[in-house]
C-alpha atoms as a PDB file:
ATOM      1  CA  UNK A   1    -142.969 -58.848 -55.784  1.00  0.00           C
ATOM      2  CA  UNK A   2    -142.463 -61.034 -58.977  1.00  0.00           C
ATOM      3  CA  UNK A   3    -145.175 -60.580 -61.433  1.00  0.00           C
ATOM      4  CA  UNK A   4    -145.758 -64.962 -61.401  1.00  0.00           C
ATOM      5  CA  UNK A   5    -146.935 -64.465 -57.517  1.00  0.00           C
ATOM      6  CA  UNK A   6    -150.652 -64.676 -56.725  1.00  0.00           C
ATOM      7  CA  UNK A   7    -152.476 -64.715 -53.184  1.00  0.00           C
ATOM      8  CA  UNK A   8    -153.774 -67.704 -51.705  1.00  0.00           C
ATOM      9  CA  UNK A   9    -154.709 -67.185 -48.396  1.00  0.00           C
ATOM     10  CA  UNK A  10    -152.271 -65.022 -45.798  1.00  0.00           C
ATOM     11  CA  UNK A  11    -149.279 -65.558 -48.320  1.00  0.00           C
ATOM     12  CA  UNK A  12    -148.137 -64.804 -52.586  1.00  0.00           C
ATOM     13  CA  UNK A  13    -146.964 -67.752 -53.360  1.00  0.00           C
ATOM     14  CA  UNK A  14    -145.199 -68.196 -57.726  1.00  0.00           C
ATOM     15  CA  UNK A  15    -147.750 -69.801 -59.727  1.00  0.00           C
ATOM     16  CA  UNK A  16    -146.158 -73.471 -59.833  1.00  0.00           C
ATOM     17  CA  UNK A  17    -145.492 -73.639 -55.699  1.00  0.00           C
ATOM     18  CA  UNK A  18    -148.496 -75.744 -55.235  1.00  0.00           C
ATOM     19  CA  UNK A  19    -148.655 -78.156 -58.584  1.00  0.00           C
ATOM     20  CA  UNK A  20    -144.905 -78.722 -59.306  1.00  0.00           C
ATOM     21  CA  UNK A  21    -143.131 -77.525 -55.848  1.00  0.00           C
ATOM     22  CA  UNK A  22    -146.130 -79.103 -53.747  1.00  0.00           C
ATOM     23  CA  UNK A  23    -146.268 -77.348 -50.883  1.00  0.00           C
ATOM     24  CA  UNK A  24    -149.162 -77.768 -48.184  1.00  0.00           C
ATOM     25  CA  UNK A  25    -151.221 -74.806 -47.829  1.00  0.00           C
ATOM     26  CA  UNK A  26    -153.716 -75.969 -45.868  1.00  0.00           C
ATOM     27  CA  UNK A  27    -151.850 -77.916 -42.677  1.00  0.00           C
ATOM     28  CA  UNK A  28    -149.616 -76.785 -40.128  1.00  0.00           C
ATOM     29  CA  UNK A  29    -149.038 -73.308 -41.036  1.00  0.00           C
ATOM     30  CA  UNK A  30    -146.415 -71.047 -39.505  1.00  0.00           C
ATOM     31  CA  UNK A  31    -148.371 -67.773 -39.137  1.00  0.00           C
ATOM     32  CA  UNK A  32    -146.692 -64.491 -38.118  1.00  0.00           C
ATOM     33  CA  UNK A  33    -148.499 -60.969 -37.827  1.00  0.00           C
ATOM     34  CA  UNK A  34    -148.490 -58.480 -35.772  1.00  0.00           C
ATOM     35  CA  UNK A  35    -148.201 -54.205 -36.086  1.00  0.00           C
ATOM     36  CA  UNK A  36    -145.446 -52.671 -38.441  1.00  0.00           C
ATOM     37  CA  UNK A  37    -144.369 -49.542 -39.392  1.00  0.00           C
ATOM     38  CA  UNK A  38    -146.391 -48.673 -42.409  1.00  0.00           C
ATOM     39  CA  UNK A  39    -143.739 -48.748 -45.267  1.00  0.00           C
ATOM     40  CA  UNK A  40    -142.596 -51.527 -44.509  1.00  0.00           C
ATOM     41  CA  UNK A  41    -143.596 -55.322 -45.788  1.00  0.00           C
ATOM     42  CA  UNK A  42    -142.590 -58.848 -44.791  1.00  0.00           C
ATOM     43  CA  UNK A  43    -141.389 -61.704 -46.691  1.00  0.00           C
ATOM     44  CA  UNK A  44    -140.232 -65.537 -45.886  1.00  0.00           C
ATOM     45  CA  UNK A  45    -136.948 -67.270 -47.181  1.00  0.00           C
ATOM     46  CA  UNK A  46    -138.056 -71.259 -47.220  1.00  0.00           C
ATOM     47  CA  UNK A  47    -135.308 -73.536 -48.055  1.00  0.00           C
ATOM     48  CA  UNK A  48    -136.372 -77.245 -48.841  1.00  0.00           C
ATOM     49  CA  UNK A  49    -134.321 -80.591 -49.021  1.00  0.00           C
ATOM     50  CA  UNK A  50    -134.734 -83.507 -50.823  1.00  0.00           C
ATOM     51  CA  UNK A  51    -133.816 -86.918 -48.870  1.00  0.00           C
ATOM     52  CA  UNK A  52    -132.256 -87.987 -52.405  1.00  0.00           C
ATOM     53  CA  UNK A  53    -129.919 -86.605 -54.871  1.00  0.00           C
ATOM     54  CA  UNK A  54    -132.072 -85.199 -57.797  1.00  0.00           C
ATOM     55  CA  UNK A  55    -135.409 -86.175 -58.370  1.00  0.00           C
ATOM     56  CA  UNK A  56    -137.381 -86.431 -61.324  1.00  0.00           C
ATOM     57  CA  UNK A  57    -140.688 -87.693 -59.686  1.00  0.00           C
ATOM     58  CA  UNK A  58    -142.145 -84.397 -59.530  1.00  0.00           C
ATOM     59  CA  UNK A  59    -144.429 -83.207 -62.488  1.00  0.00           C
ATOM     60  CA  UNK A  60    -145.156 -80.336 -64.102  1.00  0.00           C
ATOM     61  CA  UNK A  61    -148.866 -79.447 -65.478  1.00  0.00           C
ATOM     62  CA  UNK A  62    -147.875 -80.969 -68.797  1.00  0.00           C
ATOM     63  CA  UNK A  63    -146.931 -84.245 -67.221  1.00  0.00           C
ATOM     64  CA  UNK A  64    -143.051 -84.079 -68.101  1.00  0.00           C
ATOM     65  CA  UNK A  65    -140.641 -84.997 -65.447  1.00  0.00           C
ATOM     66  CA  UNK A  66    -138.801 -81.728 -63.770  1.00  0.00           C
ATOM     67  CA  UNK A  67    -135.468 -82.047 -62.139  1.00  0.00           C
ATOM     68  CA  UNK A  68    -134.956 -80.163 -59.482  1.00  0.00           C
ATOM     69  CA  UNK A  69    -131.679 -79.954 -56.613  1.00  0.00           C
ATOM     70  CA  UNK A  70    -131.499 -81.414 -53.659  1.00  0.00           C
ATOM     71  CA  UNK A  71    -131.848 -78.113 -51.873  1.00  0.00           C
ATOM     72  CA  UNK A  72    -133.776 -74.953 -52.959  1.00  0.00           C
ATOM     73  CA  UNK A  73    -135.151 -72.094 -51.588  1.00  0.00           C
ATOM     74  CA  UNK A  74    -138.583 -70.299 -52.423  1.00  0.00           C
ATOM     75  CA  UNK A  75    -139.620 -66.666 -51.346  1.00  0.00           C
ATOM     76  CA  UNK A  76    -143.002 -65.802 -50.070  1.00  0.00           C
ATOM     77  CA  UNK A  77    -144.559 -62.291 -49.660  1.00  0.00           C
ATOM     78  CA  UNK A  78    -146.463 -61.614 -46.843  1.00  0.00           C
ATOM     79  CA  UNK A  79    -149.751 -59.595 -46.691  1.00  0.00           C
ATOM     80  CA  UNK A  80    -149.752 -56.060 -46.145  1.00  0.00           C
ATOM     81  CA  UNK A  81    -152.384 -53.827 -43.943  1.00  0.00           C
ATOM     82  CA  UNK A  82    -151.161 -51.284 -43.938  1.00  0.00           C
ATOM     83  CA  UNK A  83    -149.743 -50.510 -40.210  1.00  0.00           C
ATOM     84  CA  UNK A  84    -150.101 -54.005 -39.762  1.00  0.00           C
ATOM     85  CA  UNK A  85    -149.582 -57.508 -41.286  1.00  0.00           C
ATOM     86  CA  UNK A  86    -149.794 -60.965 -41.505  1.00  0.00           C
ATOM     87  CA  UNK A  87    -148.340 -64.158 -43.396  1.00  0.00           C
ATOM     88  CA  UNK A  88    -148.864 -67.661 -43.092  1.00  0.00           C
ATOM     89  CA  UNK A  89    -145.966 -69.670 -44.276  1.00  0.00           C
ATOM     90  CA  UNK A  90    -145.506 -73.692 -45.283  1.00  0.00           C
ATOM     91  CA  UNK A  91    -143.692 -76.242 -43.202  1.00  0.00           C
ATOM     92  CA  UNK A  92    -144.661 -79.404 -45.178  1.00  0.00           C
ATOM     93  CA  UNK A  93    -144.804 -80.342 -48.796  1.00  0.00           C
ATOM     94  CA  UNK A  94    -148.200 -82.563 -49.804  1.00  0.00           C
ATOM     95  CA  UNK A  95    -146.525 -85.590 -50.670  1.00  0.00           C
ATOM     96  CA  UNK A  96    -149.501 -86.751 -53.123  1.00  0.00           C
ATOM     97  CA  UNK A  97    -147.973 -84.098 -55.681  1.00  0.00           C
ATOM     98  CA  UNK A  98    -144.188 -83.562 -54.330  1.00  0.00           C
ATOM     99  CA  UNK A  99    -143.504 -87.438 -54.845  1.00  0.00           C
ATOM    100  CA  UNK A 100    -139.667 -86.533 -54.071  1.00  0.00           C
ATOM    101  CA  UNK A 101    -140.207 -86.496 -50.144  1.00  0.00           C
ATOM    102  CA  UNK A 102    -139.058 -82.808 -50.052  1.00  0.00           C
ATOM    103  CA  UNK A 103    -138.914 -81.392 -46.188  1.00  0.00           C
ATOM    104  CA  UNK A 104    -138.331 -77.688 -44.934  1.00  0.00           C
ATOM    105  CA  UNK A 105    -134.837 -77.041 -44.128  1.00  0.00           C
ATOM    106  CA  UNK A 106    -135.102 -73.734 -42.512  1.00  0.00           C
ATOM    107  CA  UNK A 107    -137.910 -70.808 -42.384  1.00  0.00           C
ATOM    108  CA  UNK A 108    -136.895 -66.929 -42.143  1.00  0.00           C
ATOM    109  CA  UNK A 109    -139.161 -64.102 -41.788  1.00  0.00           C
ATOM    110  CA  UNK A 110    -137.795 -60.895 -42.587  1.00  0.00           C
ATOM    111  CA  UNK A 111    -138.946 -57.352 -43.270  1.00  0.00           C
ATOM    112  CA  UNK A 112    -138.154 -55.016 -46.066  1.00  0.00           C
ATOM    113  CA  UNK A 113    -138.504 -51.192 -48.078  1.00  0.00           C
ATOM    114  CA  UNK A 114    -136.852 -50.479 -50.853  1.00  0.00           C
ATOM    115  CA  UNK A 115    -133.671 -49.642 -49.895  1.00  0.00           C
ATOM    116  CA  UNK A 116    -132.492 -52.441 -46.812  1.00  0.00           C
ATOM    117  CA  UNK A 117    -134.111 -55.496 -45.003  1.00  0.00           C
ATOM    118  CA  UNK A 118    -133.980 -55.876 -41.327  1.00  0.00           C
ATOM    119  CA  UNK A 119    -135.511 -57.899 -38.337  1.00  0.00           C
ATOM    120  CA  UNK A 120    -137.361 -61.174 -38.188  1.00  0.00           C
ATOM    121  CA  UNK A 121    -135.837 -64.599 -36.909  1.00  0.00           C
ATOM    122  CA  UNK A 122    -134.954 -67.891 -38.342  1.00  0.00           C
ATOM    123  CA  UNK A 123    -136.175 -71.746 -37.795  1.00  0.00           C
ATOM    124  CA  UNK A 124    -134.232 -74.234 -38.493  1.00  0.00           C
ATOM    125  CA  UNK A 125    -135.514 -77.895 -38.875  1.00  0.00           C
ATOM    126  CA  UNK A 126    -133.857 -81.257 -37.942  1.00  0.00           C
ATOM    127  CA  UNK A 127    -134.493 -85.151 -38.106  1.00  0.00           C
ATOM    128  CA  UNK A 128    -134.824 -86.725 -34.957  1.00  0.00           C
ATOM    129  CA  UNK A 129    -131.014 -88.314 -35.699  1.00  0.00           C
ATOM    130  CA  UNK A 130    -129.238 -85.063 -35.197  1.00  0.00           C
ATOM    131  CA  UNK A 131    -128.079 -84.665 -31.757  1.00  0.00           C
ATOM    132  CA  UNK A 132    -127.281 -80.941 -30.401  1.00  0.00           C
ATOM    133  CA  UNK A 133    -127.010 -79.369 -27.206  1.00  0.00           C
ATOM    134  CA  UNK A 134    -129.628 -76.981 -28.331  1.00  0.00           C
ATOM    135  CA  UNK A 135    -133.128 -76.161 -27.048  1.00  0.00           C
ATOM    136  CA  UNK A 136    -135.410 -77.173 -29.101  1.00  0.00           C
ATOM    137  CA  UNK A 137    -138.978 -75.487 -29.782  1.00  0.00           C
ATOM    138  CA  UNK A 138    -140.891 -72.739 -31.589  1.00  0.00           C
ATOM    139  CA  UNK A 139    -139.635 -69.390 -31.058  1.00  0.00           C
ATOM    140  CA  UNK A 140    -141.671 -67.362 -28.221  1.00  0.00           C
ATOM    141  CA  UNK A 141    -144.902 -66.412 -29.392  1.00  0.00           C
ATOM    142  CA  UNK A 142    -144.948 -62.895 -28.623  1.00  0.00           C
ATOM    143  CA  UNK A 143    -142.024 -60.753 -29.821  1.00  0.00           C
ATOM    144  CA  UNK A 144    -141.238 -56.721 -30.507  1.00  0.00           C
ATOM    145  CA  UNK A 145    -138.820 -55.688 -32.257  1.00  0.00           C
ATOM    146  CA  UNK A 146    -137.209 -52.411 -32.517  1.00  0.00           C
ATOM    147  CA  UNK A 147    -134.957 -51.534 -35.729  1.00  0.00           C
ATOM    148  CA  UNK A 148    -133.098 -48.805 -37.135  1.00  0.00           C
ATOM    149  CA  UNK A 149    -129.837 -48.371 -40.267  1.00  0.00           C
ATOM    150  CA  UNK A 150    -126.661 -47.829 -39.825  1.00  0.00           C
ATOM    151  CA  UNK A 151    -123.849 -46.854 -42.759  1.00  0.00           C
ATOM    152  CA  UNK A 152    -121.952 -49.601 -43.804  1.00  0.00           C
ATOM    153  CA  UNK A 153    -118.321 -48.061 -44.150  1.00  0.00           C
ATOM    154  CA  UNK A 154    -118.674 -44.821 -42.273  1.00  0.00           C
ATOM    155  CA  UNK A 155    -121.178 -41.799 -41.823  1.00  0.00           C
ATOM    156  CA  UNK A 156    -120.646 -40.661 -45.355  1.00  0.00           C
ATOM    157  CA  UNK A 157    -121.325 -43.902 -46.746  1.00  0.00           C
ATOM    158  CA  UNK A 158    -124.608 -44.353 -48.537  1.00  0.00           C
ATOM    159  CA  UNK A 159    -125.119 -48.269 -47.836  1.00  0.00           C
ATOM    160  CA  UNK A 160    -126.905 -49.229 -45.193  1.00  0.00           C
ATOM    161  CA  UNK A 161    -127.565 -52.720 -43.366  1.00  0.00           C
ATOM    162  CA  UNK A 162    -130.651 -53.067 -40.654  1.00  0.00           C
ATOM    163  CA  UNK A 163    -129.822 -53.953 -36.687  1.00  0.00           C
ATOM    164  CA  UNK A 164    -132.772 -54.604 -34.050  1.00  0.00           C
ATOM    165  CA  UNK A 165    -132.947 -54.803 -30.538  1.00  0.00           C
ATOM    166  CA  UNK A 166    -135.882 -57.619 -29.809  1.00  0.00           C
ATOM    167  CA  UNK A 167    -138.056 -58.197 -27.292  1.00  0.00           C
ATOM    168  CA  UNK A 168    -138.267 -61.485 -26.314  1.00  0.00           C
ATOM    169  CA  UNK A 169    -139.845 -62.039 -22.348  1.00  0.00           C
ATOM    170  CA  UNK A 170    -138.386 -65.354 -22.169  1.00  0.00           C
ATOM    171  CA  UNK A 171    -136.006 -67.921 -23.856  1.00  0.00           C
ATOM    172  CA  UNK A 172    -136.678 -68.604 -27.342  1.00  0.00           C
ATOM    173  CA  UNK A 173    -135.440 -71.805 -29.131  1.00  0.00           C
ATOM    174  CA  UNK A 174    -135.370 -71.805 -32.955  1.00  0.00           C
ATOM    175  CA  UNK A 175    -134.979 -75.400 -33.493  1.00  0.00           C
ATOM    176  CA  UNK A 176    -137.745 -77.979 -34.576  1.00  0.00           C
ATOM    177  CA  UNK A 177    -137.540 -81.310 -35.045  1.00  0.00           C
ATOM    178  CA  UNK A 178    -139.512 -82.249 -37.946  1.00  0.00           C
ATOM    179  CA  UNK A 179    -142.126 -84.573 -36.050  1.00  0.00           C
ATOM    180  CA  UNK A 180    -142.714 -81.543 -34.351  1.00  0.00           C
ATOM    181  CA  UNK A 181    -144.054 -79.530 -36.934  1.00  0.00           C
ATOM    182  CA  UNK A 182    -147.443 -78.216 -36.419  1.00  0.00           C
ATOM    183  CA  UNK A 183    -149.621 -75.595 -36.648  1.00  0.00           C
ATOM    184  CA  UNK A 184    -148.066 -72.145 -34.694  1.00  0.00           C
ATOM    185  CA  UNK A 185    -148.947 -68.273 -34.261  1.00  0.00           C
ATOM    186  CA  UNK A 186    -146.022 -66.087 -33.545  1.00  0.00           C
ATOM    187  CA  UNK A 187    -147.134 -62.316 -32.740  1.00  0.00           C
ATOM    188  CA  UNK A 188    -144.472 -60.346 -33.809  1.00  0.00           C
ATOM    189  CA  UNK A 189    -144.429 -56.461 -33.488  1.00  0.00           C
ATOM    190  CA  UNK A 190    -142.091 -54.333 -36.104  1.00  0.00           C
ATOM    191  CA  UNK A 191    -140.920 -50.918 -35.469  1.00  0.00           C
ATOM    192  CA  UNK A 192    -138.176 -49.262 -37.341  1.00  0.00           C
ATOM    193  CA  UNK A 193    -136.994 -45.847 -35.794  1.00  0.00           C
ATOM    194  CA  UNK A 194    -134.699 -42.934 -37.060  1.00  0.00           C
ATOM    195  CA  UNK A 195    -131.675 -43.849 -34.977  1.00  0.00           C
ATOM    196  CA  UNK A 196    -130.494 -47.026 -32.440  1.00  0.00           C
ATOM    197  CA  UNK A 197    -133.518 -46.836 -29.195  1.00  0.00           C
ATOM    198  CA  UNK A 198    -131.605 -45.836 -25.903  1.00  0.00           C
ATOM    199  CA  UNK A 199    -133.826 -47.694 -24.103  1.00  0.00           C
ATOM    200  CA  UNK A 200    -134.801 -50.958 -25.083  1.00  0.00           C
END
């Protein structure tokens, strides 16, 4: 975790997130916990869009403008408890500090060690405008996933990427229109195992 992160609430967020990024804390969180393999942590990829080009509205604690793109992503770190976890993640900027009318773009929650990352889902967020053939709707609410390595090249290869059989019960949509942000509690078990699971 960057040394700039401190904890406010279920989340580390970099020290300017909240006065020059302006994200909302408080409203409409996208919480995810559930049991992990201890070991393990969890992190969120947030990418943001700005309905302009560049904007120079937003203000740092010194007063001076700040450009910033039109898109960007943050990280956040989750909390860790050991064989469990939790993290509660923004969807929504408060637009009395982020004057540049900033909206999520997409949301992933992924887990980590030290060596690979694996698991988790993706949101991805829409205006009413765009028209798809997609479901649209919070993932399910209760999940388990099961996750193991695998070599890269071949079995003497020491680079490894992260696969995962989930656990879904039903169909689970991963698009949200942006009026339909709100607050949401996904319950999301993480297992990672020695080798692919046979059975599940």
């Amino acid at each position: 975790m960057p040394d700039d992160y401190y904890r406010n609430g279920n989340i580390y967020i970099g020290k300017l997130d909240e006065k020059i990024w302006g994200i909302d804390l408080k409203n409409n969180l996208l919480t995810v916990k559930g049991k992990k393999t201890k070991g393990w942590y969890v992190k969120a990829y947030v990418k943001w869009s700005s309905s302009g080009g560049k904007c120079l509205a937003r203000k740092d604690l010194s007063e001076n403008p700040k450009m910033i793109p039109r898109r960007y992503e943050v990280e956040y770190y989750g909390i860790d408890l050991g064989k469990e976890y939790i993290i509660s993640v923004p969807q929504q900027v408060d637009h009395n500090i982020n004057r540049c009318s900033d909206t999520i773009y997409s949301l992933s929650i992924r887990f980590y060690d030290r060596d690979i990352s694996a698991g988790g889902f993706t949101i991805n967020y829409f205006d009413r405008e765009f028209e798809s053939g997609q479901k649209f709707g919070y993932p399910n609410p209760n999940r388990v996933s099961y996750c193991w390595k695998e070599p890269v090249y071949d079995n003497s290869s020491d680079v490894y990427v992260g696969f995962c059989k989930t656990e879904e019960n039903a169909s689970s949509p991963h698009y949200v229109y942006h009026d339909q942000i709100r607050p949401y509690t996904i319950n999301l078990d993480f297992y990672f195992l020695d080798e692919e699971p046979s059975d599940k």
